[in-house]
N, C-alpha and C. Protein backbone atom coordinates (compact mmCIF):
# COMPACT_ATOMS: atom_id res chain seq x y z
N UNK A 1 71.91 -17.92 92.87
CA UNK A 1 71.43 -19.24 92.53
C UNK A 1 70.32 -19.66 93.47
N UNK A 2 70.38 -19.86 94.83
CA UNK A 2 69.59 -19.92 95.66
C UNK A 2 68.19 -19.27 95.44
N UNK A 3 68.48 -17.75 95.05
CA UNK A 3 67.07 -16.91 95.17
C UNK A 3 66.42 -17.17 94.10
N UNK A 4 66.89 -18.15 93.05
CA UNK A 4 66.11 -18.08 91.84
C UNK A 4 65.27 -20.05 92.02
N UNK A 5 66.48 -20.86 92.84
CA UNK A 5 65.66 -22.19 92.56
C UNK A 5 64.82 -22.48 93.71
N UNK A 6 65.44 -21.46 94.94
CA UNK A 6 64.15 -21.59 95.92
C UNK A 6 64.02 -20.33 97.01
N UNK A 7 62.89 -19.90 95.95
CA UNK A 7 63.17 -18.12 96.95
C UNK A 7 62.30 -17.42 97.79
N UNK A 8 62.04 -18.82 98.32
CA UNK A 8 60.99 -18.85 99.60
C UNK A 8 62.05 -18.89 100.72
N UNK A 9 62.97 -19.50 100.29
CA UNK A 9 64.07 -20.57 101.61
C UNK A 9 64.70 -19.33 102.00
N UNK A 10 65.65 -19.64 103.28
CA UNK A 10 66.33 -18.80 103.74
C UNK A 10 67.73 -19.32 103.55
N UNK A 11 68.52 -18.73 102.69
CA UNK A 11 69.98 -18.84 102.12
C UNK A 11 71.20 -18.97 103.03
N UNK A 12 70.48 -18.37 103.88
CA UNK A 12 71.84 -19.35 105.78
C UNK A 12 71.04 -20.16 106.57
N UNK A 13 69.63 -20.57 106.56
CA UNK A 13 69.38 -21.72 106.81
C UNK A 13 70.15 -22.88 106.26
N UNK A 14 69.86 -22.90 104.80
CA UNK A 14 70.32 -24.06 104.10
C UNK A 14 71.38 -24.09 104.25
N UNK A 15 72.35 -23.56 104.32
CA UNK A 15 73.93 -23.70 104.17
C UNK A 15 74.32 -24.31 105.23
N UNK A 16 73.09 -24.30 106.59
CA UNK A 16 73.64 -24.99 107.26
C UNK A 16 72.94 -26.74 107.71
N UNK A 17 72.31 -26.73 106.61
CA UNK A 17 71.22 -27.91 106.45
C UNK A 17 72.06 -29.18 106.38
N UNK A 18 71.93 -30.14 107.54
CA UNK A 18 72.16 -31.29 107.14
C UNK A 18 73.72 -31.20 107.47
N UNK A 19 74.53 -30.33 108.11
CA UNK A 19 75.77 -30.06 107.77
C UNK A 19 76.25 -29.52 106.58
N UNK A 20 75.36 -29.03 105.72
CA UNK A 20 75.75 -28.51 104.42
C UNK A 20 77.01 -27.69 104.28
N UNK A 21 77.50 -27.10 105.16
CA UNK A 21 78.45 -26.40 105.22
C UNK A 21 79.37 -26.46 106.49
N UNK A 22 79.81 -27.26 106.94
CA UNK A 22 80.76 -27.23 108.05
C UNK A 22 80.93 -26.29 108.82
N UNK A 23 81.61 -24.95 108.68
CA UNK A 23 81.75 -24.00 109.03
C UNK A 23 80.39 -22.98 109.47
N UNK A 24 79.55 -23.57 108.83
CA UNK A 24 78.15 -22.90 109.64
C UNK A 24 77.67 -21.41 108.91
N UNK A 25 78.21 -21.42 107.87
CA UNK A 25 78.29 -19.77 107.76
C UNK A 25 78.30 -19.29 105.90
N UNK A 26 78.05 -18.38 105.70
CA UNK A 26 78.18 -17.77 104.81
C UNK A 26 79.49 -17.48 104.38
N UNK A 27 80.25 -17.14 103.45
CA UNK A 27 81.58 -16.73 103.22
C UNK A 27 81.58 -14.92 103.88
N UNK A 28 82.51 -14.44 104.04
CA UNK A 28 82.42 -12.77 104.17
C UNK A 28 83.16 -12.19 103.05
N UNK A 29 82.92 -11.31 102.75
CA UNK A 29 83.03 -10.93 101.72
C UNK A 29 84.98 -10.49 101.48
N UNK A 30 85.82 -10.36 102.57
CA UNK A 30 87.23 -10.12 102.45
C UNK A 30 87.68 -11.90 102.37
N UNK A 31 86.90 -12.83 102.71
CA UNK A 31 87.25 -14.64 102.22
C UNK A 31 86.83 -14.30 100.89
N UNK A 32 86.26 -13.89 100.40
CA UNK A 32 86.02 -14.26 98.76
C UNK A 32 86.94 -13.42 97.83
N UNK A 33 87.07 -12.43 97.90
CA UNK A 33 88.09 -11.31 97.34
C UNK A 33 89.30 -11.56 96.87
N UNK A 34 89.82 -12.40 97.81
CA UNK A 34 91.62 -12.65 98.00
C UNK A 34 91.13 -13.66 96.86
N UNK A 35 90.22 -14.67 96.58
CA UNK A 35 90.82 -15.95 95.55
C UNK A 35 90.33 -14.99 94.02
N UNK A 36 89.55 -13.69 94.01
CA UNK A 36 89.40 -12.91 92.73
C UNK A 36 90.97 -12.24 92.54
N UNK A 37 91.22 -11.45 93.53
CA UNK A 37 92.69 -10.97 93.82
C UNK A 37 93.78 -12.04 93.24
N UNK A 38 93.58 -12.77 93.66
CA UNK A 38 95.01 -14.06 93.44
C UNK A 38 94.68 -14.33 91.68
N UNK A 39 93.55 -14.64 91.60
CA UNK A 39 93.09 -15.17 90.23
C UNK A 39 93.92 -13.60 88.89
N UNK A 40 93.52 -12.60 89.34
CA UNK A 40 93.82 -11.65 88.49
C UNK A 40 95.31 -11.09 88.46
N UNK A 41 96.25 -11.53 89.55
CA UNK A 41 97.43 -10.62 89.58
C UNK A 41 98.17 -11.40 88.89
N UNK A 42 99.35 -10.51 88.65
CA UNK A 42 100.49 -11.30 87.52
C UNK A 42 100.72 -12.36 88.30
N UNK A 43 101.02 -13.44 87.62
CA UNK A 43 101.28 -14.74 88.20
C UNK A 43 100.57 -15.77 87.83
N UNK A 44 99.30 -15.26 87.68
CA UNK A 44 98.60 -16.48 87.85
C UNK A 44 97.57 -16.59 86.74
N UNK A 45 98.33 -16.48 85.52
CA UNK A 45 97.61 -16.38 83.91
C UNK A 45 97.96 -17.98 83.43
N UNK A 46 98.83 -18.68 84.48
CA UNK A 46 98.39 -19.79 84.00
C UNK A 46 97.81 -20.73 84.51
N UNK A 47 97.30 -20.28 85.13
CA UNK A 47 95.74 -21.26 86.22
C UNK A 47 94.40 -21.18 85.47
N UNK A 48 93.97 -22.29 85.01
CA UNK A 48 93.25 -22.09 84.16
C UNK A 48 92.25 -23.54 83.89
N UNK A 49 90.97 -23.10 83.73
CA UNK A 49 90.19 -24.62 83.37
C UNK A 49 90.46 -25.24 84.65
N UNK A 50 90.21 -24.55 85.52
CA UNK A 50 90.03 -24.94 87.57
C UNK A 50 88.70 -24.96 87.85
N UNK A 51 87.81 -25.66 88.81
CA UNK A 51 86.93 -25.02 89.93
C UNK A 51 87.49 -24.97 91.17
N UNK A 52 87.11 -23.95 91.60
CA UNK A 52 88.26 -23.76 92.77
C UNK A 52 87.27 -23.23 93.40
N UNK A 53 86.72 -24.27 94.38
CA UNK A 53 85.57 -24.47 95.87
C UNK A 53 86.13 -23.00 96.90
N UNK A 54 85.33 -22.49 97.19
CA UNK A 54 85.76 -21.33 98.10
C UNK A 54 84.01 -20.87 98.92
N UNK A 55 83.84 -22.62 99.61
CA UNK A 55 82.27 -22.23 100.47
C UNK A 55 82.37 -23.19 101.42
N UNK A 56 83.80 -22.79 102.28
CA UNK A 56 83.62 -23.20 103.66
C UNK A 56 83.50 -24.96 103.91
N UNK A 57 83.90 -25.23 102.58
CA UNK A 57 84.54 -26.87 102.85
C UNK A 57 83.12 -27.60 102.85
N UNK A 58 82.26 -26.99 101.90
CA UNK A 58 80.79 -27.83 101.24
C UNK A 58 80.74 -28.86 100.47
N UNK A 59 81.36 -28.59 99.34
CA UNK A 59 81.63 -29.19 98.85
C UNK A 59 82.92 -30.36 99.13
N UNK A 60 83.44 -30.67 99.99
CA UNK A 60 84.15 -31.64 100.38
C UNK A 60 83.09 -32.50 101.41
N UNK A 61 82.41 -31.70 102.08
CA UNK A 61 81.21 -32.54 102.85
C UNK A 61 80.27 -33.28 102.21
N UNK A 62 79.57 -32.25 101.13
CA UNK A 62 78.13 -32.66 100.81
C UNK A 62 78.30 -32.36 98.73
N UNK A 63 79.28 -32.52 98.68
CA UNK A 63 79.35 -32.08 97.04
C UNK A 63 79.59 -30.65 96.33
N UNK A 64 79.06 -30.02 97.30
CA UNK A 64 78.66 -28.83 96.99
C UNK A 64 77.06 -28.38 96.78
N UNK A 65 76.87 -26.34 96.53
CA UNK A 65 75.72 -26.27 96.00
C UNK A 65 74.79 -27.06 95.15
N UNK A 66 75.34 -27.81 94.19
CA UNK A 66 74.10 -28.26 93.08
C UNK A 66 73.59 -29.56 93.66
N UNK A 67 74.55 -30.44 94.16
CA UNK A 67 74.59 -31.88 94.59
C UNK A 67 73.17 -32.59 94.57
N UNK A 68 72.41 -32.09 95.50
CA UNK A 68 71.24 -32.08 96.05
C UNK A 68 70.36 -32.38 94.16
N UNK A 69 70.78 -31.15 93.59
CA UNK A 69 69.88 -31.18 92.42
C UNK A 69 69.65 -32.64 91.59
N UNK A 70 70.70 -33.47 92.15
CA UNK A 70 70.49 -35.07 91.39
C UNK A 70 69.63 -35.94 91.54
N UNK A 71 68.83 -35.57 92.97
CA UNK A 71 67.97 -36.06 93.58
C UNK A 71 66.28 -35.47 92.89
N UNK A 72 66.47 -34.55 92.63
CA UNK A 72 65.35 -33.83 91.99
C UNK A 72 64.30 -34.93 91.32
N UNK A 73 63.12 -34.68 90.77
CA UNK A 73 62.00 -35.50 90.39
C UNK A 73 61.52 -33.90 88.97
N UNK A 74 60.42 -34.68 88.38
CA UNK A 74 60.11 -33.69 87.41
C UNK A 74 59.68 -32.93 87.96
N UNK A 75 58.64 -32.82 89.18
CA UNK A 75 58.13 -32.36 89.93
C UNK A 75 59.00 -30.81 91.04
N UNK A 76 60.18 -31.66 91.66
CA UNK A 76 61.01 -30.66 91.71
C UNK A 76 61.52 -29.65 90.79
N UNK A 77 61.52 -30.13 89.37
CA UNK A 77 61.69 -29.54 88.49
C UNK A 77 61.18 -28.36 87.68
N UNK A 78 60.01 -28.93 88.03
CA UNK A 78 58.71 -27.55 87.46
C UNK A 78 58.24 -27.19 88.39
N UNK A 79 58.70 -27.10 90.26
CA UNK A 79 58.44 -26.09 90.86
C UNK A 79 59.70 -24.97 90.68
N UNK A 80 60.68 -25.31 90.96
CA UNK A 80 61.75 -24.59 90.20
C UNK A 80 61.64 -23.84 89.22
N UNK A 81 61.00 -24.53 88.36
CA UNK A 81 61.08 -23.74 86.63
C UNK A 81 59.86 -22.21 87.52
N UNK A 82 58.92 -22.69 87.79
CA UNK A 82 57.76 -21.61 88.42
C UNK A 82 58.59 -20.83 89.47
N UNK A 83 59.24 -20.96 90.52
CA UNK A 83 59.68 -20.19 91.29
C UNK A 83 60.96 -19.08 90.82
N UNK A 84 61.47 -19.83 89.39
CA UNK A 84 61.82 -18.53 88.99
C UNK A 84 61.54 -17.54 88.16
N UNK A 85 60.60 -18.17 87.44
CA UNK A 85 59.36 -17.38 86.68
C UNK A 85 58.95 -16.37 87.22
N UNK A 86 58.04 -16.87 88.57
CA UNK A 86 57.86 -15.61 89.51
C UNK A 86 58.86 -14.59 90.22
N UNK A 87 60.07 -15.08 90.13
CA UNK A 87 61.31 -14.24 90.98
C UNK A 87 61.61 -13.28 89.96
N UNK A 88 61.58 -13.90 88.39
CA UNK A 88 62.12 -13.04 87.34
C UNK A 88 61.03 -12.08 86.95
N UNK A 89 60.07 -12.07 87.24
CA UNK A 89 58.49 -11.26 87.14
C UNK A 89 59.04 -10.44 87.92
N UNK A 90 59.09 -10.63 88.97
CA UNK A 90 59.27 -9.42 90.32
C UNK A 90 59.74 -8.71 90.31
N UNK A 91 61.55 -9.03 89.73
CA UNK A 91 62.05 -8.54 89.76
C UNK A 91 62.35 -7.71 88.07
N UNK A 92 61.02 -7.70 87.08
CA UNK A 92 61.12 -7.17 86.00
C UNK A 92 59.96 -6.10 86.29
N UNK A 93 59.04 -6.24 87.27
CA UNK A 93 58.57 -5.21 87.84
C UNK A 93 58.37 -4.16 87.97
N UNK A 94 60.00 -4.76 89.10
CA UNK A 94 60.44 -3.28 89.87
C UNK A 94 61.52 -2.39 89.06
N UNK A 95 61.39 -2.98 87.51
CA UNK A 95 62.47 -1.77 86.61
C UNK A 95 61.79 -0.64 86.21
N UNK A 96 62.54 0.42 86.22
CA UNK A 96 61.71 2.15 86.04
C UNK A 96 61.90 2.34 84.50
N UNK A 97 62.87 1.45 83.97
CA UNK A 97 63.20 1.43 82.85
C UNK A 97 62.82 0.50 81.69
C-alpha cells in the first residue's frame, strides 16, 4: 500500500511519523504469522466479518494506515493517482514476460 500511494517515502520512516506507530517498528514477520496461523486452524471457522489490527497498536493511536487519507485534497489525490501510474509502469517494465 505504501509503495504504491507514496513511493518516494520511506515505509519505517512513516510508521514512525508523528507517533504513527507506538512501538516504533515494523511488524516481523513470526508477529504476523501466528494471527494467519490462528485464523486458519480448526477452531476458528467461526471468526468472521473481523478487522483484526495487527500494526503495533496504530491504529488505536492514530486510526490506522488509511486515517491520514481523510485529510487528502484533490490535489493529494492526483499525485497519488500519478505516483502509482509510475510505480505500476516500472514495475510492468521489468516483466520478461
Amino acid at each position: 500500500m505504501s509503495g504504491r500511494l507514496a513511493p518516494q517515502a520511506d515505509s519505517t520512516e512513516d510508521m514512525n511519523r508523528d507517533g504513527a506507530n507506538p512501538m516504533g517498528r515494523i511488524g516481523k514477520m513470526h508477529e504476523l504469522v501466528n494471527l494467519a496461523a490462528f485464523l486458519m486452524a480448526p477452531g476458528a471457522e467461526y471468526v468472521n466479518g473481523q478487522t483484526i489490527a495487527i500494526d503495533g497498536a496504530a491504529y488505536n493511536a492514530t486510526g490506522g494506515n488509511f486515517s491520514r487519507l481523510g485529510d487528502w485534497g484533490d490535489s493529494e489525490w492526483q499525485a497519488a493517482r500519478e505516483a502509482i501510474e509510475a510505480t505500476n509502469a516500472k514495475d510492468k517494465a521489468k516483466r520478461t514476460v
